[in-house]
N, C-alpha and C. Protein backbone atom coordinates (compact mmCIF):
# COMPACT_ATOMS: atom_id res chain seq x y z
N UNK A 1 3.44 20.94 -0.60
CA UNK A 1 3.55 19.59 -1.12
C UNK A 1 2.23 19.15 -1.74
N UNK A 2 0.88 19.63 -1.04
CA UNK A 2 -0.01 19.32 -1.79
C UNK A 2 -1.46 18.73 -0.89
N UNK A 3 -2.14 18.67 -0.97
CA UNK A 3 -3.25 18.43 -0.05
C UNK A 3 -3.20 17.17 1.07
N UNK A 4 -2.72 16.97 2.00
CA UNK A 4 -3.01 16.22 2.71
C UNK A 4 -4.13 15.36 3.60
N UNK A 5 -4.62 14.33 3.68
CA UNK A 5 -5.56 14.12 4.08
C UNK A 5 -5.26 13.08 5.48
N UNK A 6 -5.88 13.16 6.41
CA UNK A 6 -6.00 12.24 8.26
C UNK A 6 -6.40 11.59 8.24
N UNK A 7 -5.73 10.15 8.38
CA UNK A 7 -7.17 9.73 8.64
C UNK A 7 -7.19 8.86 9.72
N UNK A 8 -8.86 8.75 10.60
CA UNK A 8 -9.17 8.96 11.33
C UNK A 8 -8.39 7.31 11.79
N UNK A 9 -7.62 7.38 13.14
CA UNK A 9 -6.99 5.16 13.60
C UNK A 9 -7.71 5.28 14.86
N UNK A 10 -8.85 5.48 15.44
CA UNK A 10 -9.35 5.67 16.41
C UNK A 10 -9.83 3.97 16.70
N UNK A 11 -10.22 3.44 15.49
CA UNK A 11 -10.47 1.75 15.97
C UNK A 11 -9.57 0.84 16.08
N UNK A 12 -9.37 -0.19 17.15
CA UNK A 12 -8.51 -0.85 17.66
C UNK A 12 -8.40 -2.39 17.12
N UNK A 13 -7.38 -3.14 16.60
CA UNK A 13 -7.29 -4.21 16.00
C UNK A 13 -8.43 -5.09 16.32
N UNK A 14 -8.93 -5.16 17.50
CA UNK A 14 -10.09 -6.01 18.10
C UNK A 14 -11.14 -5.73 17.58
N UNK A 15 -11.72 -4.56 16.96
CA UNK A 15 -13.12 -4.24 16.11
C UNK A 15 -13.23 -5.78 15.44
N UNK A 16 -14.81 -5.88 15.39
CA UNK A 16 -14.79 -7.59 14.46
C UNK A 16 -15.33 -6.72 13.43
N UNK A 17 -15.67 -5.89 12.86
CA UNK A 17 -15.66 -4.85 11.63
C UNK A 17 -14.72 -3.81 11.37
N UNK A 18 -13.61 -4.86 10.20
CA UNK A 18 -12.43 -4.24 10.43
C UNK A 18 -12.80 -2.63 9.57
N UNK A 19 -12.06 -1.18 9.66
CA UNK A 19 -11.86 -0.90 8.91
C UNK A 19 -10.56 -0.48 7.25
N UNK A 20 -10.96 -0.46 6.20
CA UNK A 20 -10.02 -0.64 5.26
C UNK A 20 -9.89 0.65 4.90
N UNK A 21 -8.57 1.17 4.30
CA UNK A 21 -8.78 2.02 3.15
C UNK A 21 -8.82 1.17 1.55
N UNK A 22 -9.64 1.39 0.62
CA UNK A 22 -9.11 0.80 -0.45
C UNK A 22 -9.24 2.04 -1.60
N UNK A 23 -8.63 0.88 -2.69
CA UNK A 23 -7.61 1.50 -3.13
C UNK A 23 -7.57 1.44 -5.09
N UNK A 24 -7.46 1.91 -5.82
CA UNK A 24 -7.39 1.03 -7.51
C UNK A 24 -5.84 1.32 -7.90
N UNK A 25 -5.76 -0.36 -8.37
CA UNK A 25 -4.42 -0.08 -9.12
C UNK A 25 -4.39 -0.99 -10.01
N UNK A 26 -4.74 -0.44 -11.48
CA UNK A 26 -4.52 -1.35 -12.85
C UNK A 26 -6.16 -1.94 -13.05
N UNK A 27 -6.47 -1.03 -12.46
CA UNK A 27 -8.08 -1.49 -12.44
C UNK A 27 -8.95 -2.69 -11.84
N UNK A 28 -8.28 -3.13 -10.91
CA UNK A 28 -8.52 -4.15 -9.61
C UNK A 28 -8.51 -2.63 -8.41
N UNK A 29 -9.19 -3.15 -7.25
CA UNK A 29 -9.36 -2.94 -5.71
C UNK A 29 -8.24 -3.83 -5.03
N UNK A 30 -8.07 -2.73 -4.24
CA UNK A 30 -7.28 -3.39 -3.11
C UNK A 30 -7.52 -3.01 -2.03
N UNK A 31 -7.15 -3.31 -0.79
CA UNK A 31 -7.44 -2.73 0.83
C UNK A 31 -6.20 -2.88 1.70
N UNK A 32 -6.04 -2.00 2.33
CA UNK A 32 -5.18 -1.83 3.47
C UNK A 32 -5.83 -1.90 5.28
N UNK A 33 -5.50 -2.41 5.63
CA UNK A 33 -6.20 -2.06 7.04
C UNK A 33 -5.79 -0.63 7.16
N UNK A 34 -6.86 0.12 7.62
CA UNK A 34 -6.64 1.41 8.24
C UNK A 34 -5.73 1.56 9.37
N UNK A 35 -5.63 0.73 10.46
CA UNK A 35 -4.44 1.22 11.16
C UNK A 35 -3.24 1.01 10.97
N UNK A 36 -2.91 0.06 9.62
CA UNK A 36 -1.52 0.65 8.73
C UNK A 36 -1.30 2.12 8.23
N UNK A 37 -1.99 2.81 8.04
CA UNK A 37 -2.36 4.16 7.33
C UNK A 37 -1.79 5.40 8.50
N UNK A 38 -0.96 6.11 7.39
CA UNK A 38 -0.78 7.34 8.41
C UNK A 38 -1.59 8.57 7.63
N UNK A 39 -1.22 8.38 6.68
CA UNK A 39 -2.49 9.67 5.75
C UNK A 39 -1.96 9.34 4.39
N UNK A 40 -2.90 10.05 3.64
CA UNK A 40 -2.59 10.01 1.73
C UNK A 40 -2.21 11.18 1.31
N UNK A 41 -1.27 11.24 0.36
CA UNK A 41 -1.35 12.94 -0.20
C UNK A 41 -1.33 12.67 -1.46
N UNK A 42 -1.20 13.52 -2.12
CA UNK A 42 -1.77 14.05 -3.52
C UNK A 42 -0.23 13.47 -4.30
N UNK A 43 -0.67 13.24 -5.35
CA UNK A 43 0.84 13.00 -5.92
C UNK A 43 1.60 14.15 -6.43
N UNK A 44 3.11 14.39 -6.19
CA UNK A 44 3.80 15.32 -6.28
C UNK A 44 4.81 14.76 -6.54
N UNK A 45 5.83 15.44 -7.19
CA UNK A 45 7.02 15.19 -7.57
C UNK A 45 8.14 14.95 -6.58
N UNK A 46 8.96 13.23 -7.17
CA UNK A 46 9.74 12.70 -6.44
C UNK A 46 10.77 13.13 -6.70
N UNK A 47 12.03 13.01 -5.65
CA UNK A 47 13.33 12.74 -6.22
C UNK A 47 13.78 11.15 -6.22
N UNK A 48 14.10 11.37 -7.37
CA UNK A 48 14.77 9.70 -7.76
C UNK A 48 16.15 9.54 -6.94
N UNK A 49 16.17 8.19 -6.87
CA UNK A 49 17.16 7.81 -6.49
C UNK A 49 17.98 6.72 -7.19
N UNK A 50 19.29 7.07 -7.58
CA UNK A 50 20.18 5.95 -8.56
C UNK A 50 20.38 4.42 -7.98
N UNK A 51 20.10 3.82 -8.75
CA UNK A 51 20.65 2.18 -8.32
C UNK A 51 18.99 1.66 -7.38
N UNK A 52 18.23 2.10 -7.91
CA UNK A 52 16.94 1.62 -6.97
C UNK A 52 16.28 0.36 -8.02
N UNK A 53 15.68 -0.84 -7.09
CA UNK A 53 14.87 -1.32 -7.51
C UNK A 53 14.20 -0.91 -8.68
N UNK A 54 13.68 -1.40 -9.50
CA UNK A 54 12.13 -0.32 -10.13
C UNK A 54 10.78 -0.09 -9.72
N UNK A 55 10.66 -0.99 -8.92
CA UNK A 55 9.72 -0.52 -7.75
C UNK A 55 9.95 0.37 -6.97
N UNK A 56 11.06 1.17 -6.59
CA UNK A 56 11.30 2.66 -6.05
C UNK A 56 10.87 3.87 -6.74
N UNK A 57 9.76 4.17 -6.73
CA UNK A 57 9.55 5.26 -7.86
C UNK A 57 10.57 6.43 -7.06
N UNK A 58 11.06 6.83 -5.24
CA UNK A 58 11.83 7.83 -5.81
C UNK A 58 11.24 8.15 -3.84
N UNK A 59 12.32 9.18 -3.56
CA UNK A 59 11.60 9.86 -2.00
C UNK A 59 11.20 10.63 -1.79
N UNK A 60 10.21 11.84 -0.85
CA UNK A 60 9.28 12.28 -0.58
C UNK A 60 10.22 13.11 0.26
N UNK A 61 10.49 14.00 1.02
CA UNK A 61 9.77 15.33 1.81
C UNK A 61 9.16 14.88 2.79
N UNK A 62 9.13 14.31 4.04
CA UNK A 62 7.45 14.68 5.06
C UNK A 62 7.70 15.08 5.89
N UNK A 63 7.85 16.18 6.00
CA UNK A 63 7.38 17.21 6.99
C UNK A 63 9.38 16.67 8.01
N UNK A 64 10.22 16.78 6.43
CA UNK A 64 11.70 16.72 7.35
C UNK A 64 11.96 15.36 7.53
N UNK A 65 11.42 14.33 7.42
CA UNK A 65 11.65 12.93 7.11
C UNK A 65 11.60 12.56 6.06
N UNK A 66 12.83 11.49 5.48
CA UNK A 66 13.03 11.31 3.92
C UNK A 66 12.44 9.65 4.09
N UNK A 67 10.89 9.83 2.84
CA UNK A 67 10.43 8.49 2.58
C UNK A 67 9.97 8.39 1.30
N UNK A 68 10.94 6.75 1.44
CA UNK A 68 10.71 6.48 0.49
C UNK A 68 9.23 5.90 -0.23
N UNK A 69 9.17 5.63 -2.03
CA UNK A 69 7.74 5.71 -2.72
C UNK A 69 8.23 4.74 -2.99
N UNK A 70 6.88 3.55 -2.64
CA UNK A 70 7.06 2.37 -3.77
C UNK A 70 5.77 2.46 -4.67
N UNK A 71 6.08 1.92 -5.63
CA UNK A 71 5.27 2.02 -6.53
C UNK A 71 4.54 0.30 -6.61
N UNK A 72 3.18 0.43 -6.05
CA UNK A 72 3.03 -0.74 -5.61
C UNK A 72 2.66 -1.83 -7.05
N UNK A 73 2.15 -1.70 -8.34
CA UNK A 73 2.30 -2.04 -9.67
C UNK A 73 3.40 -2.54 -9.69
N UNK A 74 4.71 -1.86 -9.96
CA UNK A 74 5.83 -2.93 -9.96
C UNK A 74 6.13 -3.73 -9.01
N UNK A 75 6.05 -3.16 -7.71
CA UNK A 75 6.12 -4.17 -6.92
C UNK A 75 5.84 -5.56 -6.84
N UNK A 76 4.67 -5.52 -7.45
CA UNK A 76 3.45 -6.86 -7.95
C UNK A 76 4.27 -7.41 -8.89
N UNK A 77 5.39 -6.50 -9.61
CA UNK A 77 5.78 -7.26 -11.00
C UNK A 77 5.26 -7.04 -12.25
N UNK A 78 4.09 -5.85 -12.05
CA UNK A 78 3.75 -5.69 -13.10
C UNK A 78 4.31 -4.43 -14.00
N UNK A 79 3.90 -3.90 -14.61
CA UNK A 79 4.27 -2.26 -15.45
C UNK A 79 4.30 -1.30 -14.10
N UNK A 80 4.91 -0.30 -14.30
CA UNK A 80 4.93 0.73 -13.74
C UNK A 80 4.00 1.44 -13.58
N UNK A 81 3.01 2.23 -12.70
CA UNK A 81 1.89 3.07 -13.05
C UNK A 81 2.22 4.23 -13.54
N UNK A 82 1.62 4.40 -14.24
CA UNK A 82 1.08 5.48 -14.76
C UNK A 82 0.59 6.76 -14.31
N UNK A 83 0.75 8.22 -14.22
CA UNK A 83 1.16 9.00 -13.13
C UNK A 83 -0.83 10.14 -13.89
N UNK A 84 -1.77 10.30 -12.92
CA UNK A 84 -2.36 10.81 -13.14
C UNK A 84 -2.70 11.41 -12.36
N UNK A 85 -4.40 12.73 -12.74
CA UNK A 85 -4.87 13.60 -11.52
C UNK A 85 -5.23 12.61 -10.43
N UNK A 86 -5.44 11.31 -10.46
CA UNK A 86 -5.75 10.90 -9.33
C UNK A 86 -4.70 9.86 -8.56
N UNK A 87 -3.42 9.92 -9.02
CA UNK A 87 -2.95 9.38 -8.48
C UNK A 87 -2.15 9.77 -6.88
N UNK A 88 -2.09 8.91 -6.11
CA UNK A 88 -1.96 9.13 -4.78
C UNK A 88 -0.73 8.50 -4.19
N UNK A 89 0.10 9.54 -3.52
CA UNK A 89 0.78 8.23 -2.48
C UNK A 89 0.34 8.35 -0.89
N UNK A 90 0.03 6.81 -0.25
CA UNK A 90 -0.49 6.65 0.78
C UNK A 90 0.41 6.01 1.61
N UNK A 91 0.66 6.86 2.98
CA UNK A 91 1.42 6.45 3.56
C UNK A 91 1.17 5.95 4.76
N UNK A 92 2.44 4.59 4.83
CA UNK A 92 2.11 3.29 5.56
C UNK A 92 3.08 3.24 6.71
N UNK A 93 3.04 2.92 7.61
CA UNK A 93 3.53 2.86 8.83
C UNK A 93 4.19 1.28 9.23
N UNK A 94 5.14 1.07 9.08
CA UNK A 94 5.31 -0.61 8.95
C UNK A 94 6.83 -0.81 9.97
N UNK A 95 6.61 -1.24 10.56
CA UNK A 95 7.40 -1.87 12.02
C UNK A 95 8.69 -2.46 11.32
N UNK A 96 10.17 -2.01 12.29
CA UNK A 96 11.20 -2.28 11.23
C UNK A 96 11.88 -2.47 12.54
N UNK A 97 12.47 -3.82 12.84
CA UNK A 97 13.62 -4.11 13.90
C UNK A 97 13.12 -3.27 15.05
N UNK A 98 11.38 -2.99 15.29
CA UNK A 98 10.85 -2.95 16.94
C UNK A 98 10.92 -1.38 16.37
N UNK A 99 11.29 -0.89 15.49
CA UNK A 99 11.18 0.49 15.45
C UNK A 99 9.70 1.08 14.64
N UNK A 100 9.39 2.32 13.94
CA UNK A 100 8.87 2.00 12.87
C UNK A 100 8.95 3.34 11.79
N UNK A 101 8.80 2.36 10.11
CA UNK A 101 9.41 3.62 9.19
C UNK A 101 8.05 3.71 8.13
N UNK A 102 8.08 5.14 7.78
CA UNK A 102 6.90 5.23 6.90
C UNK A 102 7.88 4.88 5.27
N UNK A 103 6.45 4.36 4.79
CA UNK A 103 6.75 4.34 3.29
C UNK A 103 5.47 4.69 2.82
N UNK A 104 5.84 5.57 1.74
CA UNK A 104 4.81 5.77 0.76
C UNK A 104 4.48 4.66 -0.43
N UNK A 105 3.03 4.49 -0.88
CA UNK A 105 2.74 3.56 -1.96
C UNK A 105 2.36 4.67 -2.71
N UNK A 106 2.53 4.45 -4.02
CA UNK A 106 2.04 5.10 -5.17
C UNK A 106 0.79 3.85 -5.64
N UNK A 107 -0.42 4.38 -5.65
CA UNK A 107 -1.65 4.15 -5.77
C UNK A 107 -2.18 4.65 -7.15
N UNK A 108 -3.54 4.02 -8.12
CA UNK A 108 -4.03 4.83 -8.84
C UNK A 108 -4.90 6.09 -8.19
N UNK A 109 -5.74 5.08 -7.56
CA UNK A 109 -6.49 6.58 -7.04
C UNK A 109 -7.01 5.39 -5.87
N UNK A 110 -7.21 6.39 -4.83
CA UNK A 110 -7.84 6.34 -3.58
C UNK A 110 -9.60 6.22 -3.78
N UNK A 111 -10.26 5.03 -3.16
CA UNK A 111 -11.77 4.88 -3.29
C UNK A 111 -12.41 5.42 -1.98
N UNK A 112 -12.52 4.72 -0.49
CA UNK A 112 -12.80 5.09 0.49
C UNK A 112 -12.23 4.13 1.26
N UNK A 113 -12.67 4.53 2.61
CA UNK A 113 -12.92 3.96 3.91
C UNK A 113 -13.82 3.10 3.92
N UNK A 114 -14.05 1.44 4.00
CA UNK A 114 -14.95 0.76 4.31
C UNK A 114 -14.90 0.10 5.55
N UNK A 115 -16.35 -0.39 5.90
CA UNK A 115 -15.54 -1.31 7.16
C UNK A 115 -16.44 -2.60 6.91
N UNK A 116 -15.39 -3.61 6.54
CA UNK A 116 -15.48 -4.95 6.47
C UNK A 116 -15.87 -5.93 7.35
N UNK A 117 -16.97 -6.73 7.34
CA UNK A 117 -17.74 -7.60 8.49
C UNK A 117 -16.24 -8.66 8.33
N UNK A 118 -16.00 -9.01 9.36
CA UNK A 118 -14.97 -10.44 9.51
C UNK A 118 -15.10 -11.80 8.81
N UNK A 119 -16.78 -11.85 8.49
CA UNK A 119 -17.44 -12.74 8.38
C UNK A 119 -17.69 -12.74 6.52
N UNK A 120 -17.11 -11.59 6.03
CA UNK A 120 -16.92 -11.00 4.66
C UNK A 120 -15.91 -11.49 4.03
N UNK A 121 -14.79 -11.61 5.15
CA UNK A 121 -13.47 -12.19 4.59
C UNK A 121 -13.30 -13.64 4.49
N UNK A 122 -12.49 -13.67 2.74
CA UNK A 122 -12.32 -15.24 3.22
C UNK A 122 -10.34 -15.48 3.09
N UNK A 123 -10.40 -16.44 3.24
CA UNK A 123 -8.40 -16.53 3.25
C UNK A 123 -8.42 -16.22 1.40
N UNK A 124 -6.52 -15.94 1.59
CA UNK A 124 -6.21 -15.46 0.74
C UNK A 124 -6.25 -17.11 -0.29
N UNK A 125 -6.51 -16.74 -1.61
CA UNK A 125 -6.57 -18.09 -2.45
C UNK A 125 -5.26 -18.80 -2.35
N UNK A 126 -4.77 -20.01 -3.32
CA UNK A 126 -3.52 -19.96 -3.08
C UNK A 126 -2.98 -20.12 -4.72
N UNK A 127 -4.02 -19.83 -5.79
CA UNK A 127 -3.82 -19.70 -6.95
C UNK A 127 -5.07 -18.65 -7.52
N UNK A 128 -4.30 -18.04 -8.45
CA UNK A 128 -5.67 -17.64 -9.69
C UNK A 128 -4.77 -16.12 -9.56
N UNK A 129 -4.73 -15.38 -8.32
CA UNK A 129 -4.37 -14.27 -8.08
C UNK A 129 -3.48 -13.82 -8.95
N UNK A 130 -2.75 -12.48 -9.39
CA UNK A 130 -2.06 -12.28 -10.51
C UNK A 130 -1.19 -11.53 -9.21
N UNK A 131 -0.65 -11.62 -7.88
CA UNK A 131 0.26 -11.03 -7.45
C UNK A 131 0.82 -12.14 -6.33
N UNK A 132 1.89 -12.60 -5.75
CA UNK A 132 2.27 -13.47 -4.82
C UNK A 132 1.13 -13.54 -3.88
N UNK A 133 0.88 -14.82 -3.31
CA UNK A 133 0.12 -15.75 -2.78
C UNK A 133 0.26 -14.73 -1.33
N UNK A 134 1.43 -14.82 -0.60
CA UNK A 134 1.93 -14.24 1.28
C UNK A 134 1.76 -12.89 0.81
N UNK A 135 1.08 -11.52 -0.52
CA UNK A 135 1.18 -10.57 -0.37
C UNK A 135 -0.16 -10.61 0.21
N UNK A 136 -1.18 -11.37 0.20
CA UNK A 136 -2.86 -11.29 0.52
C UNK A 136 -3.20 -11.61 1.66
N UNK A 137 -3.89 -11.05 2.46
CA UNK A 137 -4.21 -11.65 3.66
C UNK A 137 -5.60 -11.99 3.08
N UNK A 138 -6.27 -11.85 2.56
CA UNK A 138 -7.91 -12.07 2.43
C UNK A 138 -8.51 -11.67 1.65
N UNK A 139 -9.85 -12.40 1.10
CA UNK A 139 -10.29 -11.43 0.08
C UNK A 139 -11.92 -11.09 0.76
N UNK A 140 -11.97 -10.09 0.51
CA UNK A 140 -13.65 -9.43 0.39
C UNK A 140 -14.23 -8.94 -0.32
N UNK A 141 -15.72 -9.41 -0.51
CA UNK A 141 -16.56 -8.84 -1.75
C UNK A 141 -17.52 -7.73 -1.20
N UNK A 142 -17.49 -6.58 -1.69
CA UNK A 142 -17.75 -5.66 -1.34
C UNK A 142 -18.37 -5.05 -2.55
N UNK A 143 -20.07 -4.78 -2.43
CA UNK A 143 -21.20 -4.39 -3.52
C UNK A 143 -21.25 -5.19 -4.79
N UNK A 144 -20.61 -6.70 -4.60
CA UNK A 144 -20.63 -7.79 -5.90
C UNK A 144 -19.09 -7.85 -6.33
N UNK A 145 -17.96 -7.53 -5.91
CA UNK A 145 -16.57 -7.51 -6.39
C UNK A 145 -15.99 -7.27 -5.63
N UNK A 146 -14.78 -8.45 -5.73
CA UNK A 146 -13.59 -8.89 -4.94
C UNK A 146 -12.85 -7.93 -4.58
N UNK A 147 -12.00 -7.51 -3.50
CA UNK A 147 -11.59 -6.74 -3.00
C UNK A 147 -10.02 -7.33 -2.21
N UNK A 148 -9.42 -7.71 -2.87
CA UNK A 148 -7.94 -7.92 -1.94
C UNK A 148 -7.44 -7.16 -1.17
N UNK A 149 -7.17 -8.15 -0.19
CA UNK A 149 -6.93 -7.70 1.40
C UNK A 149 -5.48 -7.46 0.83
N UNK A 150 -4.29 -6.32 1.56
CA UNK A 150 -2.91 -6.78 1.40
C UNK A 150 -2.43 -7.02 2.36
N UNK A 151 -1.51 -7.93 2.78
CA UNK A 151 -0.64 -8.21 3.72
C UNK A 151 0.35 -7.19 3.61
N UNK A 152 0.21 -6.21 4.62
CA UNK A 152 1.38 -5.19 4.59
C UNK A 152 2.65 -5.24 4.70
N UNK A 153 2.54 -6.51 6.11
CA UNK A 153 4.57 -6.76 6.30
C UNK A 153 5.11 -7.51 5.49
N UNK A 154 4.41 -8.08 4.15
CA UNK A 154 4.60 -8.95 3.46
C UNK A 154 5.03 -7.89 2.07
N UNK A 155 4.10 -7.72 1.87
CA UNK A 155 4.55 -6.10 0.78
C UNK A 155 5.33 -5.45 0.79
N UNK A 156 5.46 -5.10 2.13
CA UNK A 156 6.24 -3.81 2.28
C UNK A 156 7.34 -4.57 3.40
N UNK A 157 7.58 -5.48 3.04
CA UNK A 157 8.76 -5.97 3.66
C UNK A 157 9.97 -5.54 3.31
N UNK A 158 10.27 -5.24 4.74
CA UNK A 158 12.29 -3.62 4.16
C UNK A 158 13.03 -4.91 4.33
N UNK A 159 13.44 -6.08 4.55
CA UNK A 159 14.29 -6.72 4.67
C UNK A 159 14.16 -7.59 2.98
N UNK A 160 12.69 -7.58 2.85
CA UNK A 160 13.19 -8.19 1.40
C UNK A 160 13.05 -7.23 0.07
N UNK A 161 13.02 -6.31 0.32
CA UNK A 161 13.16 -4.90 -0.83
C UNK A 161 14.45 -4.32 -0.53
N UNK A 162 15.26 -4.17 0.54
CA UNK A 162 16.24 -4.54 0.66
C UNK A 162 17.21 -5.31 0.32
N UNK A 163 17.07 -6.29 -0.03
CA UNK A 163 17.54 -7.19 -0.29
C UNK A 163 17.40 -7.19 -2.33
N UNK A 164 16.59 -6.97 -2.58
CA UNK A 164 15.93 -6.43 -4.11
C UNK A 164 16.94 -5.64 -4.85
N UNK A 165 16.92 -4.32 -3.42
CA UNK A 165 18.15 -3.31 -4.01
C UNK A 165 19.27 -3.98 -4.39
N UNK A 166 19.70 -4.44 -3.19
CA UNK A 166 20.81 -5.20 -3.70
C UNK A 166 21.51 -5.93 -4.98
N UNK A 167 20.23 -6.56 -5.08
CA UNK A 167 20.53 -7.47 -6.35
C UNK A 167 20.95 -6.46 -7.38
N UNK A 168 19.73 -5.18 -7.38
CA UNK A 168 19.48 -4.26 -8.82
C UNK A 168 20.71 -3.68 -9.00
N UNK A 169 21.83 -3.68 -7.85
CA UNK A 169 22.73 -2.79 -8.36
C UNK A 169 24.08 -3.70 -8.83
């Protein structure tokens, strides 16, 4: 499938230096908390699926579990990304009716691991942003530039992408 990478959830929600993975997409930063993260892999070829959102770019293979790719660009509402050597899907671990299901994001490219002082973050704005207001938990400036926090259960909410499908078909 293609290079896989671990990464390390050894720190516990209570750290007051959270750590992030972040992330480029459309040429903005973004961040995930790291203990959303199950690992990133390399981008590889999906199978599509008929009647999907357009934010479904399509499902994955992992290791015998079928997950699905969102393509987090449309998601936002914007264009579709654009498929390059550095593009990545990173997969997220997100709590579903007490259970929990991975989804992959299709990413431009993967930056690093940072770890964010608490005291770095400020709340999410409630204008200016070019993606829904409840997708942000926070923003941080990190070496002179903004860095959006994402609200994961908000993003990657299966009850309302779910609900998305629906409509699309």
């Amino acid at each position: 499938m293609g290079t896989t990478i671990t990464v390390d959830q050894r720190h516990t929600e209570q750290d007051e230096d959270a750590q992030y993975l972040t992330f480029q997409l459309a040429g903005e930063m973004f961040a995930i908390g790291i203990l959303h993260i199950k690992e990133i892999l390399e981008y590889s070829n999906l199978t599509t699926v008929p009647m999907m959102p357009a934010f479904i770019r399509g499902v994955i293979n992992l290791r015998g579990a079928v997950v699905p790719v969102v393509d987090l660009s449309a998601r936002f509402g914007r264009n579709a990304s654009e498929v390059t050597r550095r593009s990545c899907i990173v997969i997220i671990e997100v709590e579903v009716d007490g259970g929990v299901q991975d989804i992959g994001l299709m990413v431009d490219a993967v930056s690093a691991v940072l770890e964010i002082p608490g005291s770095e973050i400020e709340p999410a704005p409630s204008f200016g942003a070019r993606i829904r207001a409840d997708f942000i938990s926070g923003m941080a400036k990190v070496d002179g530039k903004f860095v959006i926090l994402l609200n994961v259960s908000k993003v990657l909410s299966v009850d309302e992408m779910s609900m998305l499908a629906d409509v699309a078909t």
